[in-house]
PDB file of N, CA and C in Angstrom:
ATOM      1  N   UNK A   1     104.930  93.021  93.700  1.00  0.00           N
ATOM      2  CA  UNK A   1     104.903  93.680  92.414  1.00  0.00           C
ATOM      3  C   UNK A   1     103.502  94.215  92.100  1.00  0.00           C
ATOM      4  N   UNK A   2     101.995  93.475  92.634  1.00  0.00           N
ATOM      5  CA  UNK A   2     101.137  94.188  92.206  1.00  0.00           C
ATOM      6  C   UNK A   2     100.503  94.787  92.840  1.00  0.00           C
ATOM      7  N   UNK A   3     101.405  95.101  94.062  1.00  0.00           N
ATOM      8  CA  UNK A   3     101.378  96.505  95.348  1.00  0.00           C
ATOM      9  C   UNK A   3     101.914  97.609  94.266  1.00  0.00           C
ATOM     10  N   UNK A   4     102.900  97.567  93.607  1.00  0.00           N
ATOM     11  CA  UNK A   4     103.206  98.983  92.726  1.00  0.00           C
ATOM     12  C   UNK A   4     102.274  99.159  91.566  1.00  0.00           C
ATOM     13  N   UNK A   5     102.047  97.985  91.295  1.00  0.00           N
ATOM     14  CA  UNK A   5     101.540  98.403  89.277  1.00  0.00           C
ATOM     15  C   UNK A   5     100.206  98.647  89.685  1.00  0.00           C
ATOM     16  N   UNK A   6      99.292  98.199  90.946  1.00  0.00           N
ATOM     17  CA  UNK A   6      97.882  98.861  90.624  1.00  0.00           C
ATOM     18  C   UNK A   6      98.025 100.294  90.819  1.00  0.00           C
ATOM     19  N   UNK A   7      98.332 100.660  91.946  1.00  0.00           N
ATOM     20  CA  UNK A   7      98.623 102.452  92.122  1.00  0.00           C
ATOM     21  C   UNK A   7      98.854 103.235  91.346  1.00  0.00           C
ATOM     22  N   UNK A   8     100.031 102.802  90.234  1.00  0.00           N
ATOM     23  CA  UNK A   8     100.658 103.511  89.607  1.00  0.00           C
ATOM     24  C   UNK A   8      99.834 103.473  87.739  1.00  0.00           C
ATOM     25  N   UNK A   9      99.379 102.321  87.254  1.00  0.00           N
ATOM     26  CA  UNK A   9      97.993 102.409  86.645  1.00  0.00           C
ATOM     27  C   UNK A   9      96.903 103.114  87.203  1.00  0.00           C
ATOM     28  N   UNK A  10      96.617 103.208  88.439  1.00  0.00           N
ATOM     29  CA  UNK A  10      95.763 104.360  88.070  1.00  0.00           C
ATOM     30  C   UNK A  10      96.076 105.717  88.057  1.00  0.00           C
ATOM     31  N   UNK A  11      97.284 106.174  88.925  1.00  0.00           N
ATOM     32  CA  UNK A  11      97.639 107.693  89.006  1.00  0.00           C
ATOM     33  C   UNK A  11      97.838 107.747  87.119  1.00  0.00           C
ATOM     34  N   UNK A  12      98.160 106.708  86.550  1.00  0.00           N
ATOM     35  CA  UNK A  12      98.374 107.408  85.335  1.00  0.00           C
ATOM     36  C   UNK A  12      96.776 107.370  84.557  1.00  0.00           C
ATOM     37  N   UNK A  13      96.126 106.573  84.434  1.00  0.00           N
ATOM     38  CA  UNK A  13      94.768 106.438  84.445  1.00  0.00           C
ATOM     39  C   UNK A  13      94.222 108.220  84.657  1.00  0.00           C
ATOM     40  N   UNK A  14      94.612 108.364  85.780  1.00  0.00           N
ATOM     41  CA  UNK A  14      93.553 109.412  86.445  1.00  0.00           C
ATOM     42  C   UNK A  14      94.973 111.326  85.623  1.00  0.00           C
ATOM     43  N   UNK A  15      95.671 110.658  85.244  1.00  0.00           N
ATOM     44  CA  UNK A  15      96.584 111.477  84.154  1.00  0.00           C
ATOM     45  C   UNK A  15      95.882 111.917  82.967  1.00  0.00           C
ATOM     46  N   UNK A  16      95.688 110.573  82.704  1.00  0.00           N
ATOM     47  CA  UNK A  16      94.749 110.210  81.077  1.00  0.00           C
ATOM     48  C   UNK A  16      93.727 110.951  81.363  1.00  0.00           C
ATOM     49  N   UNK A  17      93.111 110.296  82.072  1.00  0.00           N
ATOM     50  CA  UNK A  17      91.836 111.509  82.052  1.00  0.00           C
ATOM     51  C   UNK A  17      91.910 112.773  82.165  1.00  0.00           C
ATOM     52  N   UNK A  18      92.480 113.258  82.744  1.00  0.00           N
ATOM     53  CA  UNK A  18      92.532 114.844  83.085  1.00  0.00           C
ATOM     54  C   UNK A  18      92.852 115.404  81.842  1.00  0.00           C
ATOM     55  N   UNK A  19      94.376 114.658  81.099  1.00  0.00           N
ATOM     56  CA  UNK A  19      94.347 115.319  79.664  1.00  0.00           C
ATOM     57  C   UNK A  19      93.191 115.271  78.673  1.00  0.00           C
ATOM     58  N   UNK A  20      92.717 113.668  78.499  1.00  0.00           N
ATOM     59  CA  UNK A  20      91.815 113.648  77.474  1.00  0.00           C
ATOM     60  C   UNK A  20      90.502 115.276  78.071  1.00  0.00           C
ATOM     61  N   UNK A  21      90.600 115.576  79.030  1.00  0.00           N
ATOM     62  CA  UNK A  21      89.545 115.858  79.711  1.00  0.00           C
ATOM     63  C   UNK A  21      89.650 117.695  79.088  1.00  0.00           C
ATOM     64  N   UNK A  22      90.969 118.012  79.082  1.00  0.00           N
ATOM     65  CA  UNK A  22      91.793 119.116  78.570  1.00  0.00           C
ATOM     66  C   UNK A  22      91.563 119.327  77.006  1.00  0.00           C
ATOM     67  N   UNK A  23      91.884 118.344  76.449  1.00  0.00           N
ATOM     68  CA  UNK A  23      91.562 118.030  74.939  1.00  0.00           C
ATOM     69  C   UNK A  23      90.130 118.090  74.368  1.00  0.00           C
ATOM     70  N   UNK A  24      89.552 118.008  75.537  1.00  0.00           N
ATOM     71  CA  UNK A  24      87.652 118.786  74.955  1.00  0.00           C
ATOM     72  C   UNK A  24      87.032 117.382  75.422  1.00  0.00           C
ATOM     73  N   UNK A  25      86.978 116.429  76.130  1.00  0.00           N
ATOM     74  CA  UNK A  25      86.553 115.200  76.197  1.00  0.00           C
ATOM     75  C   UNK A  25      85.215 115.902  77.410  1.00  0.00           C
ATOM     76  N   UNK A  26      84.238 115.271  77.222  1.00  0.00           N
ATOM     77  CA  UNK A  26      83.534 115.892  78.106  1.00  0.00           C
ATOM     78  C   UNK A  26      83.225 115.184  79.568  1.00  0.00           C
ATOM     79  N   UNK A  27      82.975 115.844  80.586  1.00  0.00           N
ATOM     80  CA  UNK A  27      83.416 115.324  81.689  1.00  0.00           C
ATOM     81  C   UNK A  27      82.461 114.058  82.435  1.00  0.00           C
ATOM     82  N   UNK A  28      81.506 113.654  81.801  1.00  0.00           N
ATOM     83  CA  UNK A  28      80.682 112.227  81.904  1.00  0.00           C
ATOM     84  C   UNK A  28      81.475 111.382  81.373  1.00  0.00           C
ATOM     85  N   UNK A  29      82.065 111.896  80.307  1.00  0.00           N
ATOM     86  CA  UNK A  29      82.949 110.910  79.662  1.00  0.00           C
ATOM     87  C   UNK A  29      84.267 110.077  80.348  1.00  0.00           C
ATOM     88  N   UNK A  30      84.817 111.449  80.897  1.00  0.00           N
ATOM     89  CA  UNK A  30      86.300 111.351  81.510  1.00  0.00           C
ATOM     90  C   UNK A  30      85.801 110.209  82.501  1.00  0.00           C
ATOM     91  N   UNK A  31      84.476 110.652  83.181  1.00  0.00           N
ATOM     92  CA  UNK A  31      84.266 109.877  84.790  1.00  0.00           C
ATOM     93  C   UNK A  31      84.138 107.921  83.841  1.00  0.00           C
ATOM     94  N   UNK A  32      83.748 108.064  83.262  1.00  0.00           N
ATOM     95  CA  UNK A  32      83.146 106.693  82.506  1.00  0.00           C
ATOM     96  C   UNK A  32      84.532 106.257  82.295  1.00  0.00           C
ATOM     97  N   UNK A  33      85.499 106.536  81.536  1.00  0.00           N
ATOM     98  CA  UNK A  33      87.269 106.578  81.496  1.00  0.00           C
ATOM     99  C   UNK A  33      87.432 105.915  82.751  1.00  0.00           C
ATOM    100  N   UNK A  34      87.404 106.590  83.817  1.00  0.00           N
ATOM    101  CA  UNK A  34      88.398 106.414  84.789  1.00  0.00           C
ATOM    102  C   UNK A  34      87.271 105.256  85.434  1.00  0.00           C
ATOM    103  N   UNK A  35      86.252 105.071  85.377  1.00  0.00           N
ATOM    104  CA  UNK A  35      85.436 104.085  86.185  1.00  0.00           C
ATOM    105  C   UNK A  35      85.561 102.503  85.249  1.00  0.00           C
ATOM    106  N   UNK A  36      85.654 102.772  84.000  1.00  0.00           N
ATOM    107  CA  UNK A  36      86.019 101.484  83.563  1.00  0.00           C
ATOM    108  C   UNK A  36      87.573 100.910  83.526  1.00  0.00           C
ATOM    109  N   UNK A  37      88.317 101.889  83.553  1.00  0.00           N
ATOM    110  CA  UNK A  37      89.883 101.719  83.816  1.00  0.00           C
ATOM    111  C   UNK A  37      90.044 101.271  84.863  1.00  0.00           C
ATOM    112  N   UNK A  38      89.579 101.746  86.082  1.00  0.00           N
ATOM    113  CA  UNK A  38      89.253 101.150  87.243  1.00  0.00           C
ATOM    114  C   UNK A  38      89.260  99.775  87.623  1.00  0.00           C
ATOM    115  N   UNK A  39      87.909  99.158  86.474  1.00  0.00           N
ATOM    116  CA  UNK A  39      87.495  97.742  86.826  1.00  0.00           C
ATOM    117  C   UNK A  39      88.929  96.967  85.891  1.00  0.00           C
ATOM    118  N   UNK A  40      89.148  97.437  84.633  1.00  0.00           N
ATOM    119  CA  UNK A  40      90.274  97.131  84.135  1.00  0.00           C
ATOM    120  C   UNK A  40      91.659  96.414  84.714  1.00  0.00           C
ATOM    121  N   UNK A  41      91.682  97.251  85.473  1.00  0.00           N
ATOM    122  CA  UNK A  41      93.268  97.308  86.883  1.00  0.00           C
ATOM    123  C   UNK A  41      92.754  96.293  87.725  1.00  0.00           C
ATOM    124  N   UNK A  42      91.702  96.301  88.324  1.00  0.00           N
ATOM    125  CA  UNK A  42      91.141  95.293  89.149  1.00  0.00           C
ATOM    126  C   UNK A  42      90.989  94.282  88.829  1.00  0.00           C
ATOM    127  N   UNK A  43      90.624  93.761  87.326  1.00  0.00           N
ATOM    128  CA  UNK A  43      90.453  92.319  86.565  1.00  0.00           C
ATOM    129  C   UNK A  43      92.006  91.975  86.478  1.00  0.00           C
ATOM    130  N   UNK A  44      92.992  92.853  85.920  1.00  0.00           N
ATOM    131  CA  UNK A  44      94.399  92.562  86.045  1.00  0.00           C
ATOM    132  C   UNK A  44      95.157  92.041  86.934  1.00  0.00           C
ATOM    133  N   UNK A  45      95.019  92.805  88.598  1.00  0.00           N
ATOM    134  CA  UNK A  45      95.388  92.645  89.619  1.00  0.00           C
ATOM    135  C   UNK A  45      95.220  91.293  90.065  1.00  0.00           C
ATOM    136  N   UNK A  46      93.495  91.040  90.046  1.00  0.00           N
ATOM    137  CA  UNK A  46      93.291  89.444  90.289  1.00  0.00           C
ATOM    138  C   UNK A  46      93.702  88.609  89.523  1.00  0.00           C
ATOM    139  N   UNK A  47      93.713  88.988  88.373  1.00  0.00           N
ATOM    140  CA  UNK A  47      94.389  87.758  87.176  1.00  0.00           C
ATOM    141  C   UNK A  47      95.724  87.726  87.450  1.00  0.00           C
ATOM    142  N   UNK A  48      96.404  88.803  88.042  1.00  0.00           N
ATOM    143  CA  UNK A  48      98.402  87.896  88.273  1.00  0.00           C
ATOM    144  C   UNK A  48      98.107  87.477  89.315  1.00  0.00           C
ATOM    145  N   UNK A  49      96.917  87.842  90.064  1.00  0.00           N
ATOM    146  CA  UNK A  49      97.108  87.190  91.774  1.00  0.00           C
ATOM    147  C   UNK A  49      96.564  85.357  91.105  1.00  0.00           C
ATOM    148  N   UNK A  50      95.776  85.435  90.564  1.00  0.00           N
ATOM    149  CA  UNK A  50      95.212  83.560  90.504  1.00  0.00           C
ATOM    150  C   UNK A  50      96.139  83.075  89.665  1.00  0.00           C
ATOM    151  N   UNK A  51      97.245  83.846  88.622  1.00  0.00           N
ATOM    152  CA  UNK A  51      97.783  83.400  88.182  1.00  0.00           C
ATOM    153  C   UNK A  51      99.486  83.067  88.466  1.00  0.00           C
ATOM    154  N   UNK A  52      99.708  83.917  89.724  1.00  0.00           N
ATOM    155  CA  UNK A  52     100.614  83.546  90.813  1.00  0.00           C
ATOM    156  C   UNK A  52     100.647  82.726  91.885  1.00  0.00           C
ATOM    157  N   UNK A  53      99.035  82.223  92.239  1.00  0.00           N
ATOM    158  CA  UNK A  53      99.151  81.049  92.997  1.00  0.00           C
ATOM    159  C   UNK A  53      98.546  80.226  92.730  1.00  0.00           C
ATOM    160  N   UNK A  54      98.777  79.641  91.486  1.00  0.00           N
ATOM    161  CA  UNK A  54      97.906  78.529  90.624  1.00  0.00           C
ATOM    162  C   UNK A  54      98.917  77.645  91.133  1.00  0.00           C
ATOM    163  N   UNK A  55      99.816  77.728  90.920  1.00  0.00           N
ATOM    164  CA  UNK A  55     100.886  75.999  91.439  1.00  0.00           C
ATOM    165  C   UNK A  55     101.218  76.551  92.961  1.00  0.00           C
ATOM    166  N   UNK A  56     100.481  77.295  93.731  1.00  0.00           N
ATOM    167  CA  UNK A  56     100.787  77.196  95.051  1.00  0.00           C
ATOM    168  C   UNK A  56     100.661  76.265  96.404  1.00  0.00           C
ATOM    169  N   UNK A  57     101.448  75.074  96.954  1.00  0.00           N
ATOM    170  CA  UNK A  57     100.686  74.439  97.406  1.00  0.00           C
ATOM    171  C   UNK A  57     100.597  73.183  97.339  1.00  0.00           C
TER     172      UNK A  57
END
């Protein structure tokens, strides 16, 4: 399951940005968006992973 949801958080992530980016957002900005969304997905990813094999074992 968090073989699909990281990928697909960011293709939409990298969605978000492009619109906000469309909407007048300026483009240091957008990159800052998508670089902290980034670490976002990544703190997530590991948190169902330690929190899927906490009683593993």
């Amino acid at each position: 399951m968090i073989v699909l949801i990281g990928p697909v958080l960011f293709i939409l992530l990298i969605l978000f940005a492009i619109w906000q980016q469309k909407r007048g957002l300026a483009g240091w900005k957008a990159a800052l968006l998508v670089i902290v969304g980034t670490g976002a997905i990544a703190v997530l990813s590991f948190g169902l992973l330690i929190v899927g094999f906490r009683n593993f074992g």
